[in-house]
Protein backbone atom coordinates (compact mmCIF):
# COMPACT_ATOMS: atom_id res chain seq x y z
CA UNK A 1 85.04 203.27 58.13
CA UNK A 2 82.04 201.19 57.17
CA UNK A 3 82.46 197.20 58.29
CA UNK A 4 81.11 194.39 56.05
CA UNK A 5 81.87 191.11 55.39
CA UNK A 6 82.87 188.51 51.84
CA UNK A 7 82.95 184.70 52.13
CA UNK A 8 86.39 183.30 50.36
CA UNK A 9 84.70 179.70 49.86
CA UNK A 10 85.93 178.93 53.37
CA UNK A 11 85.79 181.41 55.75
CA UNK A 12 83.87 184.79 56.39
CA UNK A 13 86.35 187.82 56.64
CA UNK A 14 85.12 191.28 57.84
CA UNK A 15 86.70 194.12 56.31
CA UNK A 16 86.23 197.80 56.85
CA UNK A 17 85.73 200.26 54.23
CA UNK A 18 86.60 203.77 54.04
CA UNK A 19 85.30 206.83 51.39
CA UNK A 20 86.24 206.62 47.60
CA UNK A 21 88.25 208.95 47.89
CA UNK A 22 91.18 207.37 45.40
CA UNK A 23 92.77 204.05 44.64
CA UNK A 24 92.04 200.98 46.36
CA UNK A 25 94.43 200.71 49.51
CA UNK A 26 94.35 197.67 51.82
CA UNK A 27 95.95 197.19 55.12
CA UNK A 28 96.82 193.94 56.70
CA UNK A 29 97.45 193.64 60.68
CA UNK A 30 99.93 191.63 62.56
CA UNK A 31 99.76 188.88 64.77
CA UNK A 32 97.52 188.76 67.39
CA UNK A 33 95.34 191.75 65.84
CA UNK A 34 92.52 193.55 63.92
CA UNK A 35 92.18 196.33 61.51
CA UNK A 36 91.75 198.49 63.96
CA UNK A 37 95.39 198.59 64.31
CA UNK A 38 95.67 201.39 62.03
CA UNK A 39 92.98 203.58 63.49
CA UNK A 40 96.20 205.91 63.97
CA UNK A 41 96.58 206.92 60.13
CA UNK A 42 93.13 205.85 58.68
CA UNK A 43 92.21 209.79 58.86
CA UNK A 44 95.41 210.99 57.08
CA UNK A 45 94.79 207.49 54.29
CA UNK A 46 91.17 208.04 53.79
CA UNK A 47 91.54 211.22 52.56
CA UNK A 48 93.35 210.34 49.55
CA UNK A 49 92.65 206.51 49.03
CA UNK A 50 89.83 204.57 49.33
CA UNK A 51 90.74 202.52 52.17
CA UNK A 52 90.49 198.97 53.29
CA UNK A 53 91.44 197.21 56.19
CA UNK A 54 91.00 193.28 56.63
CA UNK A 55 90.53 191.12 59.95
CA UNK A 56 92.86 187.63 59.56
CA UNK A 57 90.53 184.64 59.56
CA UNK A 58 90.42 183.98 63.38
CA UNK A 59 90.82 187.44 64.00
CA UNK A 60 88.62 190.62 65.14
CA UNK A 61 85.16 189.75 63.78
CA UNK A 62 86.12 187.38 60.45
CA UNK A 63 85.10 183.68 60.81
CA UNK A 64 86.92 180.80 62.78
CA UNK A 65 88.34 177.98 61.01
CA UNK A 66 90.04 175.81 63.15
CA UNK A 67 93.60 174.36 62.23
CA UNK A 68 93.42 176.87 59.32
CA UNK A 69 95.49 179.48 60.42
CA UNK A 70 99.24 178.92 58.75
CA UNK A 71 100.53 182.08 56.65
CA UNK A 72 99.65 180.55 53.28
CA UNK A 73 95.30 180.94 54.24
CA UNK A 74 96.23 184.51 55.11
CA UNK A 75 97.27 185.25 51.23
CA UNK A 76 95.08 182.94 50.19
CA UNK A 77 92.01 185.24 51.67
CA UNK A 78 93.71 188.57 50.55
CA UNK A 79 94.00 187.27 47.21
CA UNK A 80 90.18 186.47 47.17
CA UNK A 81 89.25 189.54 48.58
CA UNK A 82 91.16 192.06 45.83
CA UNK A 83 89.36 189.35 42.97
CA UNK A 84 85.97 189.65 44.80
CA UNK A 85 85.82 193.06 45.90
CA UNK A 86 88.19 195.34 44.20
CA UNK A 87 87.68 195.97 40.69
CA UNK A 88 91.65 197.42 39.77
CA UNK A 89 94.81 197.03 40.91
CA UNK A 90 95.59 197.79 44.66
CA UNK A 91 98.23 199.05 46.94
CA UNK A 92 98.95 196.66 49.89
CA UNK A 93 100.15 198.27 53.15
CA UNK A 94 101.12 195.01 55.48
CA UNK A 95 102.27 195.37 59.10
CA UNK A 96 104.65 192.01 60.64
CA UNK A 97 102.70 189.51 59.68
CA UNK A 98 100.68 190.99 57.27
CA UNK A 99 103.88 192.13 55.39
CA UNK A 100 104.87 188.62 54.65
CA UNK A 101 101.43 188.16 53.54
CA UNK A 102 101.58 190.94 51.95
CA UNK A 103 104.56 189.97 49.78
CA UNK A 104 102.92 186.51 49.08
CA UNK A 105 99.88 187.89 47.38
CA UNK A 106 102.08 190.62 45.22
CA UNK A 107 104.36 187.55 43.96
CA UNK A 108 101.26 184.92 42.87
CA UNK A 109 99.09 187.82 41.73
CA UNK A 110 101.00 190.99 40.32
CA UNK A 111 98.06 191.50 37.83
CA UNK A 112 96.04 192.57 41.57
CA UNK A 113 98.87 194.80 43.46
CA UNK A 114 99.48 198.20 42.17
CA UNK A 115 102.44 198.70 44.92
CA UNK A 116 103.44 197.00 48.51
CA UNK A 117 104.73 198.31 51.81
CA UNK A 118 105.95 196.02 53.64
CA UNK A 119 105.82 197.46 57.69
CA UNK A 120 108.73 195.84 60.04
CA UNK A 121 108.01 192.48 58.80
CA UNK A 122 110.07 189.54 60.16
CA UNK A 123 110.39 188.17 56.11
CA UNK A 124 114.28 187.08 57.06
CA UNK A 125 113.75 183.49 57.95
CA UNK A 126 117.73 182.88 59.03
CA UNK A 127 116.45 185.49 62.49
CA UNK A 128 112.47 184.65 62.53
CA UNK A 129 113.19 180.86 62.65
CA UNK A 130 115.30 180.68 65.87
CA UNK A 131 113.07 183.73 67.19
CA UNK A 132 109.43 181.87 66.75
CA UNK A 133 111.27 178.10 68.12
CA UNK A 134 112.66 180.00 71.11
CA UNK A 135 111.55 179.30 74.87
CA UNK A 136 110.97 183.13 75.84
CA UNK A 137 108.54 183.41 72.46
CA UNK A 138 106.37 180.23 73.21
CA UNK A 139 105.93 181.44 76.76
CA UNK A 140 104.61 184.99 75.30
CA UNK A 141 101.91 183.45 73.18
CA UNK A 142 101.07 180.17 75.34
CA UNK A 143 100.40 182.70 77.95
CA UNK A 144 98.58 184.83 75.43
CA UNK A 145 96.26 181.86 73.58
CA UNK A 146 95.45 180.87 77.25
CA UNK A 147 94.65 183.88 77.94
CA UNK A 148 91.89 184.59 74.76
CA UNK A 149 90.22 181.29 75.73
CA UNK A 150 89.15 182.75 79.40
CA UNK A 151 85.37 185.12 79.23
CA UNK A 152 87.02 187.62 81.74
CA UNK A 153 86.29 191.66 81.40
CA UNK A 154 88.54 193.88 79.72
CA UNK A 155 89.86 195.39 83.08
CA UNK A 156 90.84 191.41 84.30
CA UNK A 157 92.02 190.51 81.38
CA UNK A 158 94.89 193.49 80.80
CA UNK A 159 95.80 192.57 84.71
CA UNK A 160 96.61 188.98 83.90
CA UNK A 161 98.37 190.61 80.89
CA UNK A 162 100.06 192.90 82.60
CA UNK A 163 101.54 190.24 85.03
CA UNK A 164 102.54 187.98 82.51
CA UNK A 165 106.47 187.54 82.77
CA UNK A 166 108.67 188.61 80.06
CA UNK A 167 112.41 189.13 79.70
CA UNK A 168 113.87 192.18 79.01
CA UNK A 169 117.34 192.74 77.32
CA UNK A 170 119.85 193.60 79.35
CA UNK A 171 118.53 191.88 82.20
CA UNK A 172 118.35 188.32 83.56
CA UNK A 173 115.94 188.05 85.29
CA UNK A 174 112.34 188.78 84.30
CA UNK A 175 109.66 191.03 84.43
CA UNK A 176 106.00 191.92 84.36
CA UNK A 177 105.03 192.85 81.16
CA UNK A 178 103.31 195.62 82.60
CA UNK A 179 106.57 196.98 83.89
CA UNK A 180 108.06 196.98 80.30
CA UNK A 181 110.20 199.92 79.03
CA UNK A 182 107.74 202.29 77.58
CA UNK A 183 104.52 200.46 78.55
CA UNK A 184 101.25 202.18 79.43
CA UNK A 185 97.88 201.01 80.62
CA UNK A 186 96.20 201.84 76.97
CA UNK A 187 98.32 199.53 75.28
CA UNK A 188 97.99 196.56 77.55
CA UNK A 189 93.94 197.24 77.55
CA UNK A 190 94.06 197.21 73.13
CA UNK A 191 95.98 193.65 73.22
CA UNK A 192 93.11 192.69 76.10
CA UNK A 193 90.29 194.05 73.66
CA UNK A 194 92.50 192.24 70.52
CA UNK A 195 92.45 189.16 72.82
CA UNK A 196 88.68 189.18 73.24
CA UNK A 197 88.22 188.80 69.68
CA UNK A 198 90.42 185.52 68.84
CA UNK A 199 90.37 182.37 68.03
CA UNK A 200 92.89 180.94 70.83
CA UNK A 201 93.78 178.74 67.79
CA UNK A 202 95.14 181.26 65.74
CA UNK A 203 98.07 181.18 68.54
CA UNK A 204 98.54 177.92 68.44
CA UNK A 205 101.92 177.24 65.84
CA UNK A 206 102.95 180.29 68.12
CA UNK A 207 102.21 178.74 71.54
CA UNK A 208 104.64 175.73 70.31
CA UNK A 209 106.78 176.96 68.29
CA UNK A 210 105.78 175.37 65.09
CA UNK A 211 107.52 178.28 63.03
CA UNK A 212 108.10 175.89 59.72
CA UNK A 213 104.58 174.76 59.83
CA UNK A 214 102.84 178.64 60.10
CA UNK A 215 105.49 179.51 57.71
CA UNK A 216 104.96 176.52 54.87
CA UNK A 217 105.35 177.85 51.37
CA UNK A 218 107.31 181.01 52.31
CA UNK A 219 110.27 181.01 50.26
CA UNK A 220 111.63 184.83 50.20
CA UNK A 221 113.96 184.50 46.92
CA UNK A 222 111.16 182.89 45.15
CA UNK A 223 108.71 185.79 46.02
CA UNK A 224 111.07 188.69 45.46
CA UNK A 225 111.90 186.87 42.10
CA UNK A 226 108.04 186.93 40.77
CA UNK A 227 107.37 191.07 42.29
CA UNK A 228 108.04 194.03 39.79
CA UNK A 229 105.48 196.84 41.92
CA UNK A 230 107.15 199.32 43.32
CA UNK A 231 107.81 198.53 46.62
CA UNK A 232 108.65 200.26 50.50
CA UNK A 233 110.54 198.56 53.16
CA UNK A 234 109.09 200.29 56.38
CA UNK A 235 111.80 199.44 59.04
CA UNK A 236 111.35 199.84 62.93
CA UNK A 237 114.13 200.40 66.04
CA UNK A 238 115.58 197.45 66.10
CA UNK A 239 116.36 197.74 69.80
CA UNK A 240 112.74 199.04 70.84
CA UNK A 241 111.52 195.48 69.38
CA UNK A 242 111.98 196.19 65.54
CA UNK A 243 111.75 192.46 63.58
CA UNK A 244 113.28 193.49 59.89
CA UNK A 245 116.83 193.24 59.98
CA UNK A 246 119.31 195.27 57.97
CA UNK A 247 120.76 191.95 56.75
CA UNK A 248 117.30 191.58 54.70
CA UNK A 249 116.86 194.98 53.78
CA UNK A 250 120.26 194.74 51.71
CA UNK A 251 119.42 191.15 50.51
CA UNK A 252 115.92 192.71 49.30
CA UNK A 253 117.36 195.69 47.42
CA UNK A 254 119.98 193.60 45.61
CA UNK A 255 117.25 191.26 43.98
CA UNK A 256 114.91 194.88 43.22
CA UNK A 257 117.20 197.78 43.26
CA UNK A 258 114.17 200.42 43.43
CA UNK A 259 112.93 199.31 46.59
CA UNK A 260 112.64 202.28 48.48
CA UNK A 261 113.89 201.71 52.42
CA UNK A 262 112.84 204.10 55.89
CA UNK A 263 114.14 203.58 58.79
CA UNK A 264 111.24 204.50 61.57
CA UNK A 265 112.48 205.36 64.86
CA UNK A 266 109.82 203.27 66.55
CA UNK A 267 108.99 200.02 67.84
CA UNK A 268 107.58 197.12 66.22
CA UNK A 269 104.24 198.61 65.45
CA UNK A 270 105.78 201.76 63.78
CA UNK A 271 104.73 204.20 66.43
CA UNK A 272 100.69 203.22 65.66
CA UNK A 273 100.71 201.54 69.24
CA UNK A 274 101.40 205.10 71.15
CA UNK A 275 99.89 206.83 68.26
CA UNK A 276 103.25 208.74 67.13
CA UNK A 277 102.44 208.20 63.40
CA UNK A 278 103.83 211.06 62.08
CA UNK A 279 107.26 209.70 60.94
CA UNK A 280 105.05 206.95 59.63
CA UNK A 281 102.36 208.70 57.83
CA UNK A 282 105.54 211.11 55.73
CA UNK A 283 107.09 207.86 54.67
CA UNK A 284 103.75 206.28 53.79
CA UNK A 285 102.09 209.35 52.28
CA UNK A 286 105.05 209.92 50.50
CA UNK A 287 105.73 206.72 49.18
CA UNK A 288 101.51 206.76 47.93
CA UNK A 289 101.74 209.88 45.92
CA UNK A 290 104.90 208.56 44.12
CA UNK A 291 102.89 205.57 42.57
């Protein structure tokens, strides 16, 4: 993967690039993140597709733009990047936050999107709303945004991390996040490296809950209604973390009846954050081939 860079008009967003080695294929990473994300499949998709994955505005090594960081900029910089840099229609492969985006940019440009997947993405706003306004997930990123604002090392900065108290279900009374169910030392060091390259801004609806105002413009009947692609619902363990619910999954498939739906046994980031990809890469692969 090659890394360059494309001004939108407002912002500069760095992007890496893999071989030609088929159609255009662009990933989009969740929220706090970079495209490094998908380091996990990028062999198995490069081999097929030539391959693209995008840093948010704010995010990894694209440009700042303070109190520019709501979901609508997000599409708003995909969109510019498939009409500046990709010369046919593409296949969008969006993880959380960057499925929502994801479905944005299919729904105000189909003539751009060849097909969407759509990984674990909270899109059912009846569950995200009361989720993102809730006390336990403004402590997680207030602690997290003041965090990314601190020049500490890698090693200090996954301690702090580590220690930062969480709630577990089940249980009443908290924890370190370090002591998490399935938690390692890797994965607390990649959110300390992802935290070293953000804006602390990015965080900020997050940090207070502002859910309506990150989410402004996301209507999820009016975007379904303007899609045709063919489309994959990637869905994660709901209790290992997993944010799409079944609820939307049916909802989804009785507005487009051919959307194809997987169930991965995983957490939220599909099994790319231990590196267990291979449930992920069949479903993916799969789904690729077929369009």
């Amino acid at each position: 993967m090659k890394e360059n860079s494309f001004n939108t008009g407002t912002v500069e967003i760095n992007y890496a690039e893999g071989p030609r080695s088929g159609p255009p294929l662009v990933l989009l990473h969740g929220y706090p993140g970079r495209w490094q994300e998908f380091l996990p499949i990028l062999p198995a998709l490069c081999l097929q597709w030539h391959t693209y994955a995008l840093d948010f505005r704010g995010q990894g090594k694209s440009g700042r733009a303070p109190g520019q960081y709501q979901f609508k900029v997000n599409a708003f910089d995909v969109e510019q990047f498939l009409r500046q840099q990709i010369n046919e229609p593409a296949i969008l492969f969006g993880l959380s936050v960057g499925g929502a985006t994801t479905l944005a940019v299919a729904a105000k440009c189909p003539e751009l999107v060849r097909a969407i997947i759509i990984g674990d993405a909270p899109i059912d706003v009846e569950a995200t709303l009361p989720w993102m306004t809730s006390e336990e997930f403004k402590s997680w990123f207030s602690a997290l945004r003041r965090l990314s604002g601190l020049n500490l090392s890698i090693t200090e900065l996954s301690r702090r991390i580590a220690d930062i108290p969480v709630q577990v279900a089940g249980q009443t009374a908290s924890i370190r996040y370090g002591d998490s169910p399935a938690m390692d030392a890797i994965q607390i060091q990649q959110l300390a490296i992802t935290l070293c390259h953000l804006d602390p801004g990015v965080l900020e609806y997050h940090a207070k809950g502002g859910a309506i105002e990150f989410l402004e413009g996301y209507d999820l009947d009016a975007l379904l209604s303007r899609i045709s692609c063919p489309m994959l619902l990637l869905q994660a363990n709901n209790s290992l973390g997993g944010m799409m619910t079944d609820r939307v999954i049916r909802h989804v498939q009785s507005i487009l009846p051919k959307a194809l739906h997987v169930l991965i046994d995983k957490d939220h980031g599909l099994g790319m954050d231990t590196w267990e990809v291979e449930p992920l890469l069949r479903a993916v692969v799969s789904f690729l081939e077929s369009v």
